[in-house]
PDB file of N, CA and C in Angstrom:
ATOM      1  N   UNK A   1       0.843  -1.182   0.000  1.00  0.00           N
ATOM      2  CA  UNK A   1       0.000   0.000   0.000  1.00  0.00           C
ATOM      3  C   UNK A   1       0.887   1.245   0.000  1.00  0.00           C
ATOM      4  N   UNK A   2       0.134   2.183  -0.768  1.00  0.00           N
ATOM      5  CA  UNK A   2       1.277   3.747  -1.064  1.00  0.00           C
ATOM      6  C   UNK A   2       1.095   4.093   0.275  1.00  0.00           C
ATOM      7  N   UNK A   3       1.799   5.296   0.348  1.00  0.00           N
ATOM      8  CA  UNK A   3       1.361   6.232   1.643  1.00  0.00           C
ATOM      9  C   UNK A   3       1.360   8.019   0.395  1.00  0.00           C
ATOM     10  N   UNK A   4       1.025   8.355   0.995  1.00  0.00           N
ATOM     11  CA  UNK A   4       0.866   9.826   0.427  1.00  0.00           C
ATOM     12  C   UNK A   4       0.800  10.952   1.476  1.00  0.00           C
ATOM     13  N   UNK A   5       1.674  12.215   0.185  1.00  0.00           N
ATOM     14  CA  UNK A   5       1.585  13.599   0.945  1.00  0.00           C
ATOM     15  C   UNK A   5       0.192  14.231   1.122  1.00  0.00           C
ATOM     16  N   UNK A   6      -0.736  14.490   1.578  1.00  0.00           N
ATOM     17  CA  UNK A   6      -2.170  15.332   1.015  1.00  0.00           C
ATOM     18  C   UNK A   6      -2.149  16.685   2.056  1.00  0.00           C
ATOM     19  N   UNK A   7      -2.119  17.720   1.051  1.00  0.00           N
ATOM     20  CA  UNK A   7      -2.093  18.998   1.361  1.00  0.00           C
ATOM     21  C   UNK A   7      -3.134  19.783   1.132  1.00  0.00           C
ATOM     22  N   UNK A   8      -3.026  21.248   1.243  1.00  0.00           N
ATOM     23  CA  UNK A   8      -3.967  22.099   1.033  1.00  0.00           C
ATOM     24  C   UNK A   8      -3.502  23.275  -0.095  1.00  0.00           C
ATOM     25  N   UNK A   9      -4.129  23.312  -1.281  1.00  0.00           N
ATOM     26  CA  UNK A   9      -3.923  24.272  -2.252  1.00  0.00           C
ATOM     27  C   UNK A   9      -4.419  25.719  -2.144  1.00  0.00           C
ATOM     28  N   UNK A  10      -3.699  26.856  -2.008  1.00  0.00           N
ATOM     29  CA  UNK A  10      -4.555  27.975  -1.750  1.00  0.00           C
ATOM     30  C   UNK A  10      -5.444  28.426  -3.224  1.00  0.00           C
ATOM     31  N   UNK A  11      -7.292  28.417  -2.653  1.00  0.00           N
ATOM     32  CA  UNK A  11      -7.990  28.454  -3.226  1.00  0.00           C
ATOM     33  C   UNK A  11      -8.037  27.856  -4.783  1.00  0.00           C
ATOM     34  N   UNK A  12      -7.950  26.474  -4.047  1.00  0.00           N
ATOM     35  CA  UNK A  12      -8.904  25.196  -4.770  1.00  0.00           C
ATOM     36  C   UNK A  12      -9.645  24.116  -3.734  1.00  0.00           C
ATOM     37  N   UNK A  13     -10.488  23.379  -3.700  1.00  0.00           N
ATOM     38  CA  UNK A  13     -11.077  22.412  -2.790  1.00  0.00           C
ATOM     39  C   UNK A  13     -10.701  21.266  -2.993  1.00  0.00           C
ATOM     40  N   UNK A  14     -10.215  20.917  -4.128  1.00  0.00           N
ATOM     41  CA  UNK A  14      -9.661  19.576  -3.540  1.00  0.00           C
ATOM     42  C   UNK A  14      -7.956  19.806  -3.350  1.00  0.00           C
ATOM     43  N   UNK A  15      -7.363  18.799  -2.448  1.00  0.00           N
ATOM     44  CA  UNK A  15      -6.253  18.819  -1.938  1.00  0.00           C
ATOM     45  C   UNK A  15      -5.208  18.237  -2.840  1.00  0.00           C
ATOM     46  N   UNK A  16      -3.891  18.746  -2.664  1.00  0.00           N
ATOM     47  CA  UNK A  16      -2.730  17.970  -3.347  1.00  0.00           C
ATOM     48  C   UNK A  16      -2.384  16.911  -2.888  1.00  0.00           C
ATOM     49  N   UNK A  17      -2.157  15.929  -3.652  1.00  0.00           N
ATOM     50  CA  UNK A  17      -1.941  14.155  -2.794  1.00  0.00           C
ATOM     51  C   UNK A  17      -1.324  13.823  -4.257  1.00  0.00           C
ATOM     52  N   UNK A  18       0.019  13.775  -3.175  1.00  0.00           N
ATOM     53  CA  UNK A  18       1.353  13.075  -4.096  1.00  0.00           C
ATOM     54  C   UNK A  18       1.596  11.820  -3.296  1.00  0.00           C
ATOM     55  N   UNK A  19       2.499  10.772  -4.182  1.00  0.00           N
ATOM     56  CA  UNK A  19       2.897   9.938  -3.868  1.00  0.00           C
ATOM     57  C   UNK A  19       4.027  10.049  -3.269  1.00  0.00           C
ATOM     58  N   UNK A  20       4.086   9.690  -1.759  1.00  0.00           N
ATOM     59  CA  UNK A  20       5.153   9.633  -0.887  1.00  0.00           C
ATOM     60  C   UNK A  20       6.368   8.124  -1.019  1.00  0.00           C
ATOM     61  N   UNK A  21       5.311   7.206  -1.601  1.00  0.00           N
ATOM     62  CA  UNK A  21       6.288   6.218  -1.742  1.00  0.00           C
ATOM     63  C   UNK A  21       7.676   6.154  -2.228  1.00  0.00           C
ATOM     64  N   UNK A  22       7.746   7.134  -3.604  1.00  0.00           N
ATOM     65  CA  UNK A  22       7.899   6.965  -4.993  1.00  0.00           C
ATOM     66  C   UNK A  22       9.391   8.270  -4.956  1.00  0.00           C
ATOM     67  N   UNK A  23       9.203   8.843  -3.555  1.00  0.00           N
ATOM     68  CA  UNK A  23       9.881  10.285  -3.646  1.00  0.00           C
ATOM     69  C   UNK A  23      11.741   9.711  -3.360  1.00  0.00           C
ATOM     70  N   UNK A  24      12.034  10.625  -3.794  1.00  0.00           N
ATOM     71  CA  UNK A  24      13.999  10.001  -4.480  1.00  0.00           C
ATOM     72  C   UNK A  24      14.702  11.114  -3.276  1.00  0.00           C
ATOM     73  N   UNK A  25      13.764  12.536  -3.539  1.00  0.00           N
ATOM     74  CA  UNK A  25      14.968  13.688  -2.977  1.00  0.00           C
ATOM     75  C   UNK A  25      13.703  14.931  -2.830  1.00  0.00           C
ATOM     76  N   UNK A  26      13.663  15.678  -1.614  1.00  0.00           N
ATOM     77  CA  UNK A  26      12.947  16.786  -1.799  1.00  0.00           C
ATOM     78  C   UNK A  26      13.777  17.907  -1.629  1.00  0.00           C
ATOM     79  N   UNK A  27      13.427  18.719  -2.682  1.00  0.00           N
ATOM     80  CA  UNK A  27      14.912  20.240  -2.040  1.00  0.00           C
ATOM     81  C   UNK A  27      14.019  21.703  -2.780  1.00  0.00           C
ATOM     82  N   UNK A  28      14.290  22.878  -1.445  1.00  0.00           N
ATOM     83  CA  UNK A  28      13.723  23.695  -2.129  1.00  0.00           C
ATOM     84  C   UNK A  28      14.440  24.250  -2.856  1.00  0.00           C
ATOM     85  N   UNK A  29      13.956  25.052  -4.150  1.00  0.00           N
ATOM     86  CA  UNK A  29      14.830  25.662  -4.796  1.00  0.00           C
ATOM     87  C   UNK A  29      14.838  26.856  -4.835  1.00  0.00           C
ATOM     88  N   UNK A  30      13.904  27.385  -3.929  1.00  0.00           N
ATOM     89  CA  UNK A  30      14.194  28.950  -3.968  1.00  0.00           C
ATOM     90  C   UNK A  30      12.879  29.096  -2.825  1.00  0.00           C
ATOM     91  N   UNK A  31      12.957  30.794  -2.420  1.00  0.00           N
ATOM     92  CA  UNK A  31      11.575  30.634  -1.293  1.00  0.00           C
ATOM     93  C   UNK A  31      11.061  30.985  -1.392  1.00  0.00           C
ATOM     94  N   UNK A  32      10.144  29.967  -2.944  1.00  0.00           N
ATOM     95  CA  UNK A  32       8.859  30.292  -3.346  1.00  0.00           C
ATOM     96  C   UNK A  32       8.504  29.098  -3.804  1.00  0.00           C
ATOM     97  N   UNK A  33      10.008  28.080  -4.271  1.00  0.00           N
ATOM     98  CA  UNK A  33       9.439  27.034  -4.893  1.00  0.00           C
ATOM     99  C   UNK A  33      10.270  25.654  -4.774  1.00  0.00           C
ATOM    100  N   UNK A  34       9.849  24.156  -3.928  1.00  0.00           N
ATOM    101  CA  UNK A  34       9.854  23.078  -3.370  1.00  0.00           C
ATOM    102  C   UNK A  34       9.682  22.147  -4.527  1.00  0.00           C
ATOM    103  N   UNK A  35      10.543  21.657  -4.806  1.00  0.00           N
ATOM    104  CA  UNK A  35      10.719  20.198  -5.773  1.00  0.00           C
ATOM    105  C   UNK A  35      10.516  18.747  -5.362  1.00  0.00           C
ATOM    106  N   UNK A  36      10.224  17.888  -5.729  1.00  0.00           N
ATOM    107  CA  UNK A  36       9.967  16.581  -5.328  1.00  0.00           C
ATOM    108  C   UNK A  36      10.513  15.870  -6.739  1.00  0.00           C
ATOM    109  N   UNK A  37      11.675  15.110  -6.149  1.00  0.00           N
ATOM    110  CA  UNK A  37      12.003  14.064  -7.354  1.00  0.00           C
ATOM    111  C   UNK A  37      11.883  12.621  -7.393  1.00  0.00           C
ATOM    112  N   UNK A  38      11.307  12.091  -7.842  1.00  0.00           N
ATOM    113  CA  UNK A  38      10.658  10.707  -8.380  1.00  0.00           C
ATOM    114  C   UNK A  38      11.502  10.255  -9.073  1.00  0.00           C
ATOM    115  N   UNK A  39      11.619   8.416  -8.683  1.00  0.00           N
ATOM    116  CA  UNK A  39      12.364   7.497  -9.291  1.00  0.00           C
ATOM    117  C   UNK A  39      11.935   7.537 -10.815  1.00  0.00           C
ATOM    118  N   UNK A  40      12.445   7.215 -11.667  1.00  0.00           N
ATOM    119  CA  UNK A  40      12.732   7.303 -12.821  1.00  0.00           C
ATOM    120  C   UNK A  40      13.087   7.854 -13.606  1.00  0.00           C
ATOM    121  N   UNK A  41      13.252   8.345 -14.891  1.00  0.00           N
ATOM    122  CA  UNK A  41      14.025   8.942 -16.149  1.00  0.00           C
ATOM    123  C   UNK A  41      13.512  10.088 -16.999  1.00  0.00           C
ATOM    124  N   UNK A  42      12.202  10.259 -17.577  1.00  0.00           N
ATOM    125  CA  UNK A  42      11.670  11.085 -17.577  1.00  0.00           C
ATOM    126  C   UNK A  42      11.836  12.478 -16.719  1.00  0.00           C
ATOM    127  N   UNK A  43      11.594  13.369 -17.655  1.00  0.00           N
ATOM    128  CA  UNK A  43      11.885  14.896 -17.332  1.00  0.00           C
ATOM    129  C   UNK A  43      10.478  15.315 -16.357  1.00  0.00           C
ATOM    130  N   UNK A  44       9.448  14.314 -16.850  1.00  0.00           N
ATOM    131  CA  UNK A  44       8.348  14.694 -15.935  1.00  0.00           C
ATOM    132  C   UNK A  44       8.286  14.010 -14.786  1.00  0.00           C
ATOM    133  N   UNK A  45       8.975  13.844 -13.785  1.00  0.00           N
ATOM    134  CA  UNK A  45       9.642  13.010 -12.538  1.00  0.00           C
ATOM    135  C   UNK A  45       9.568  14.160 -11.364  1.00  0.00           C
ATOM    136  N   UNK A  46       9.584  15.143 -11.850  1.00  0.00           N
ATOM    137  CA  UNK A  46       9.788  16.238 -10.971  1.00  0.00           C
ATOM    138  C   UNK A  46       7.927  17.031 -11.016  1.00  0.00           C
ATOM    139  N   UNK A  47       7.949  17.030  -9.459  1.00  0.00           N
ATOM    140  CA  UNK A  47       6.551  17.888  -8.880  1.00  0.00           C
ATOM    141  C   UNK A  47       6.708  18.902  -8.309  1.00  0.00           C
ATOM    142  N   UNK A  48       6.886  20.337  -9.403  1.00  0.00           N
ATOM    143  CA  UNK A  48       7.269  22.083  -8.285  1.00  0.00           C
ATOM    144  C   UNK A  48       6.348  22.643  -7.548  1.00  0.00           C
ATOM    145  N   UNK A  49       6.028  22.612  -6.419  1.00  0.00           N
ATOM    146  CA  UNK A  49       5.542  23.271  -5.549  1.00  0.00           C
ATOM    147  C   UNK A  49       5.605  25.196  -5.609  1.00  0.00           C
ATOM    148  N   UNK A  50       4.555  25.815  -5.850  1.00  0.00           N
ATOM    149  CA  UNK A  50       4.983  27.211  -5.834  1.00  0.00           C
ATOM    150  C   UNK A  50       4.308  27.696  -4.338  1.00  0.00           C
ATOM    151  N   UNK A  51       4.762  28.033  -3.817  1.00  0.00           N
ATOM    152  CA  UNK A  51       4.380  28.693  -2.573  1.00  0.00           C
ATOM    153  C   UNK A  51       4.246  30.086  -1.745  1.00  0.00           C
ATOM    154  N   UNK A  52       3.736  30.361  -1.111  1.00  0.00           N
ATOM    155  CA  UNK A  52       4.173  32.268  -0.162  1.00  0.00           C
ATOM    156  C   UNK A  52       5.991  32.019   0.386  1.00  0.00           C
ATOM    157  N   UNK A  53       6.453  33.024   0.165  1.00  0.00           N
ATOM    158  CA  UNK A  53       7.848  33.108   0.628  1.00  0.00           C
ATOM    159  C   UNK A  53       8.081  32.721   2.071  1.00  0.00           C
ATOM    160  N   UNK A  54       9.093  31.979   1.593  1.00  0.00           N
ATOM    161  CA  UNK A  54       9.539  31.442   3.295  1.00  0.00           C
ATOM    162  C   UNK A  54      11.204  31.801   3.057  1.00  0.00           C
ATOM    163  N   UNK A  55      11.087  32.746   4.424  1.00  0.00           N
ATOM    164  CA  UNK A  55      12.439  33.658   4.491  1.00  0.00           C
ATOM    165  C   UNK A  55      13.551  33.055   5.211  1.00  0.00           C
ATOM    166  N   UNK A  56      13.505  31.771   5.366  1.00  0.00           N
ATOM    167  CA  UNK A  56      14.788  30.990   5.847  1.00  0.00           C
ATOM    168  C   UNK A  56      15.240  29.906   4.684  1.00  0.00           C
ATOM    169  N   UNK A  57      14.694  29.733   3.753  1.00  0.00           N
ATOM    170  CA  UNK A  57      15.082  29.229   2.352  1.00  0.00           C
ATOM    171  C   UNK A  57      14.716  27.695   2.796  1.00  0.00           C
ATOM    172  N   UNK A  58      14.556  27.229   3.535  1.00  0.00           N
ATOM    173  CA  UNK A  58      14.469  25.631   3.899  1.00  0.00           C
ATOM    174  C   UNK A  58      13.297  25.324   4.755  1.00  0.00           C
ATOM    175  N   UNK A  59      12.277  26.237   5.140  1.00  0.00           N
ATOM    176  CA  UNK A  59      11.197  25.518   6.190  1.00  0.00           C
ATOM    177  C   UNK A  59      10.664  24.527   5.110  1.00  0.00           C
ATOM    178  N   UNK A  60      10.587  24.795   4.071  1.00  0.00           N
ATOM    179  CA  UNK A  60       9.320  23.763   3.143  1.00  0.00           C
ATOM    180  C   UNK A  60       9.981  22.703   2.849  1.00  0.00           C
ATOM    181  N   UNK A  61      11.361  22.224   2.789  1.00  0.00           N
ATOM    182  CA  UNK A  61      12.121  21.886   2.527  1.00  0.00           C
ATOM    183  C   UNK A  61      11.866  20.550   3.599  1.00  0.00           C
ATOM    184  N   UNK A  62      12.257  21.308   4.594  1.00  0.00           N
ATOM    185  CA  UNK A  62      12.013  20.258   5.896  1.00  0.00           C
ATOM    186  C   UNK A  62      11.258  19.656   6.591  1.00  0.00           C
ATOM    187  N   UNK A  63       9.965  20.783   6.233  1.00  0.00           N
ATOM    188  CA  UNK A  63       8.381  19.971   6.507  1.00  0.00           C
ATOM    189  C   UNK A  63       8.237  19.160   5.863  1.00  0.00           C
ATOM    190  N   UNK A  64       8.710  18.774   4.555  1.00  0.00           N
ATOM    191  CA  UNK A  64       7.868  17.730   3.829  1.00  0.00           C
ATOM    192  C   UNK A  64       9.382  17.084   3.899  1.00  0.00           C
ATOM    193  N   UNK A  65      10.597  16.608   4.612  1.00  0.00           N
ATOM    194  CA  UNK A  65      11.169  15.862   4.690  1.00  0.00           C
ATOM    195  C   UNK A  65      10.980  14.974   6.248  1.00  0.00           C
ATOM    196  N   UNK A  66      10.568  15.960   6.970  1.00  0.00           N
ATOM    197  CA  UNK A  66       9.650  15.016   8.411  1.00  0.00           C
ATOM    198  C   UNK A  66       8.436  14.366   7.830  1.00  0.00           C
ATOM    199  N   UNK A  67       7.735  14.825   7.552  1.00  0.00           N
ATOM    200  CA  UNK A  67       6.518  14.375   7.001  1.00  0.00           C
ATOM    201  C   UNK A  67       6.582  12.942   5.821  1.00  0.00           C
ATOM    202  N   UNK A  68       7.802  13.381   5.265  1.00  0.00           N
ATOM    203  CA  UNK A  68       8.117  11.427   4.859  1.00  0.00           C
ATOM    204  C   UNK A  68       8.542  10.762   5.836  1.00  0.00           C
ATOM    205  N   UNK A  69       9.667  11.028   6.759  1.00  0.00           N
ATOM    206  CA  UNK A  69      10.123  10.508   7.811  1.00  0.00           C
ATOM    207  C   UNK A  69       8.538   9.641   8.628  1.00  0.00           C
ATOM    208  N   UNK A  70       7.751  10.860   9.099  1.00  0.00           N
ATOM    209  CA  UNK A  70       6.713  10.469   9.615  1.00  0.00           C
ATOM    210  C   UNK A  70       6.037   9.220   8.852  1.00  0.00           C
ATOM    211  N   UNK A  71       5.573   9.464   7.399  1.00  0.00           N
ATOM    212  CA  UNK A  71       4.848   8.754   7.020  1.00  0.00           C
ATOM    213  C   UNK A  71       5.246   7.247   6.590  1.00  0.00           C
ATOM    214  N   UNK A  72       6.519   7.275   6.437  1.00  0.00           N
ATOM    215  CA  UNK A  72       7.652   5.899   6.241  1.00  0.00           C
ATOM    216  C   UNK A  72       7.434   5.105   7.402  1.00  0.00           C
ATOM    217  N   UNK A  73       7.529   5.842   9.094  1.00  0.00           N
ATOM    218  CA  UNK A  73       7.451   5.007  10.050  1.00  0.00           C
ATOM    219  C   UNK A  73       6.059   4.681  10.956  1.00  0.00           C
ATOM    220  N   UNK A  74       4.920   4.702  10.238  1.00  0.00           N
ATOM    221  CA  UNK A  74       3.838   4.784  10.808  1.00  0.00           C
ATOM    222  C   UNK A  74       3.157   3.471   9.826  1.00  0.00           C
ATOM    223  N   UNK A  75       1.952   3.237  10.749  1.00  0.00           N
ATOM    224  CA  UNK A  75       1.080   1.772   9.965  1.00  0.00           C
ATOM    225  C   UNK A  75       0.231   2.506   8.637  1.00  0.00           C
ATOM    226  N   UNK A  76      -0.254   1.650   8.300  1.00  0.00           N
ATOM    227  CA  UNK A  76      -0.869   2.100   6.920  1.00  0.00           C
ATOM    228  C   UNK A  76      -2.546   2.342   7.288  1.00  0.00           C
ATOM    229  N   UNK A  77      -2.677   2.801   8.281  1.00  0.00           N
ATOM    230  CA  UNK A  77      -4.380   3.078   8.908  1.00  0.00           C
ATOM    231  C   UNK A  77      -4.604   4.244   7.886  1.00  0.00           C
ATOM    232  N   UNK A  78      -3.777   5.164   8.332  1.00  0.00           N
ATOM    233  CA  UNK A  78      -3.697   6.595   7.273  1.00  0.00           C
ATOM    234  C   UNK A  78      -2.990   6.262   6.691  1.00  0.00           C
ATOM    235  N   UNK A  79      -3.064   6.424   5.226  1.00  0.00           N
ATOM    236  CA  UNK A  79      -2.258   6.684   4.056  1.00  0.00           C
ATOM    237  C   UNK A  79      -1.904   8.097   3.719  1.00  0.00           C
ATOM    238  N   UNK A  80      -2.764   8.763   4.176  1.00  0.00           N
ATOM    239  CA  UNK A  80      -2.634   9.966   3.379  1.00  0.00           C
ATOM    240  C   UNK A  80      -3.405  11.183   4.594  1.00  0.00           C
ATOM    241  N   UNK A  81      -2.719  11.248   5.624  1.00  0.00           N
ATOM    242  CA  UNK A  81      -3.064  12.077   6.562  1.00  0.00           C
ATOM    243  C   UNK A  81      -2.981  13.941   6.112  1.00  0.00           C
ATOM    244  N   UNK A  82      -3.867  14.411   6.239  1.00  0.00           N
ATOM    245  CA  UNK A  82      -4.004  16.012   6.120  1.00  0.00           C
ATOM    246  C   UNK A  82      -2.597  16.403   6.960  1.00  0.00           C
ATOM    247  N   UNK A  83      -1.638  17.094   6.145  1.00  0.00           N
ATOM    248  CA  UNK A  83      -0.652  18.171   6.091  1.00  0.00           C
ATOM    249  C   UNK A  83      -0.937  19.495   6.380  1.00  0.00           C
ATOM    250  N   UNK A  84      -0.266  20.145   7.312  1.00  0.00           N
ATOM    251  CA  UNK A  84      -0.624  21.456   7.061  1.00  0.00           C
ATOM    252  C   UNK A  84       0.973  22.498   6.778  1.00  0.00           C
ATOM    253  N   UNK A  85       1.415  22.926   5.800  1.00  0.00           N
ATOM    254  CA  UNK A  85       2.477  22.992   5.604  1.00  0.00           C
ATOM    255  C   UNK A  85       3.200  24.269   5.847  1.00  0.00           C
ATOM    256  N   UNK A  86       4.222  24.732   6.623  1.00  0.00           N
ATOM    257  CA  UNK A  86       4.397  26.235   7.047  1.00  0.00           C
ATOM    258  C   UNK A  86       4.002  27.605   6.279  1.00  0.00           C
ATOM    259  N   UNK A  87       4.352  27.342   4.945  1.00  0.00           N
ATOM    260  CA  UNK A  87       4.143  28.045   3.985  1.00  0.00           C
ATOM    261  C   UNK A  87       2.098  27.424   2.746  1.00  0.00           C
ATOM    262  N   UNK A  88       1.666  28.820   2.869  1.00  0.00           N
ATOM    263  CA  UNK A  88       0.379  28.171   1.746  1.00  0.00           C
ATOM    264  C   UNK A  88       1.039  28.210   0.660  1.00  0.00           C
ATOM    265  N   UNK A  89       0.496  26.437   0.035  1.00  0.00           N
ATOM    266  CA  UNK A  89       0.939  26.343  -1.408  1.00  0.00           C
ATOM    267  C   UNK A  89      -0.056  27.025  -2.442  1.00  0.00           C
ATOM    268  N   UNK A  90       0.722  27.327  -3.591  1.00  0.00           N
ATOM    269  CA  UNK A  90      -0.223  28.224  -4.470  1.00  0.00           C
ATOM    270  C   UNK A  90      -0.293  27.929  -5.659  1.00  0.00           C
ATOM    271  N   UNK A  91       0.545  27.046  -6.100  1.00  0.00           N
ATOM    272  CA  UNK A  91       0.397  26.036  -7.170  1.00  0.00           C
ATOM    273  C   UNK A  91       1.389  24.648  -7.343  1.00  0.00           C
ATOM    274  N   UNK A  92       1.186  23.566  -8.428  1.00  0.00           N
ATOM    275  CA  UNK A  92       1.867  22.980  -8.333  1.00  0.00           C
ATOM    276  C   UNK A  92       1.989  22.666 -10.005  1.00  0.00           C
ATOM    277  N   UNK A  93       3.172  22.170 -10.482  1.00  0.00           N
ATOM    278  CA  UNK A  93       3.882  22.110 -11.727  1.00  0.00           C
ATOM    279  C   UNK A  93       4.201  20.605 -11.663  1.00  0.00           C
ATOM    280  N   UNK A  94       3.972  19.909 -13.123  1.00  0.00           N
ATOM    281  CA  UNK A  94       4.841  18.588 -13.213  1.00  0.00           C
ATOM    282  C   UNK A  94       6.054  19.479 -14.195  1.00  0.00           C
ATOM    283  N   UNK A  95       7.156  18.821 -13.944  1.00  0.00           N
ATOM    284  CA  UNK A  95       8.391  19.458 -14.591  1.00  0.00           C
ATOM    285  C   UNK A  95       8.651  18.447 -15.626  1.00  0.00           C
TER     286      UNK A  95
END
């Protein structure tokens, strides 16, 4: 069974729910915008997060690197537990 990220998009109703299984490396790349890289070859492997500025360059970075931590060591009751992430996300990009 997957486990998944599920977040909150600023102003849309349904939530972002990525696959946590599947994730290789998360790094932000700037403090506005959070990458997620996925096993395989393809250029579309990568999921950009655009977000409100976060002025220490790494909170988003690190929330969603506990938040795998978390979700790696927990039972599979929740798969996909509601996130609430320091920064509101404001869009998201396949790369």
């Amino acid at each position: 069974m997957n486990k998944y990220f599920n977040f909150p998009q600023s102003g849309v109703t349904t939530p972002i729910v990525l696959n946590a299984n599947m994730v290789e490396s998360i790094e932000q790349t700037s403090t506005t915008e959070t990458s997620f890289f996925y096993a395989g070859a393809a250029a579309a492997d990568k999921v950009t997060l655009t977000h409100a500025a976060d002025s220490t360059g790494v909170a988003m970075q690190n929330f969603f690197v506990a938040a795998l931590v978390d979700l790696m060591s927990t039972s599979y009751t929740n798969a996909a537990p509601t996130l609430t992430p320091p920064n509101v996300v404001t869009g998201l990009a396949w790369n």
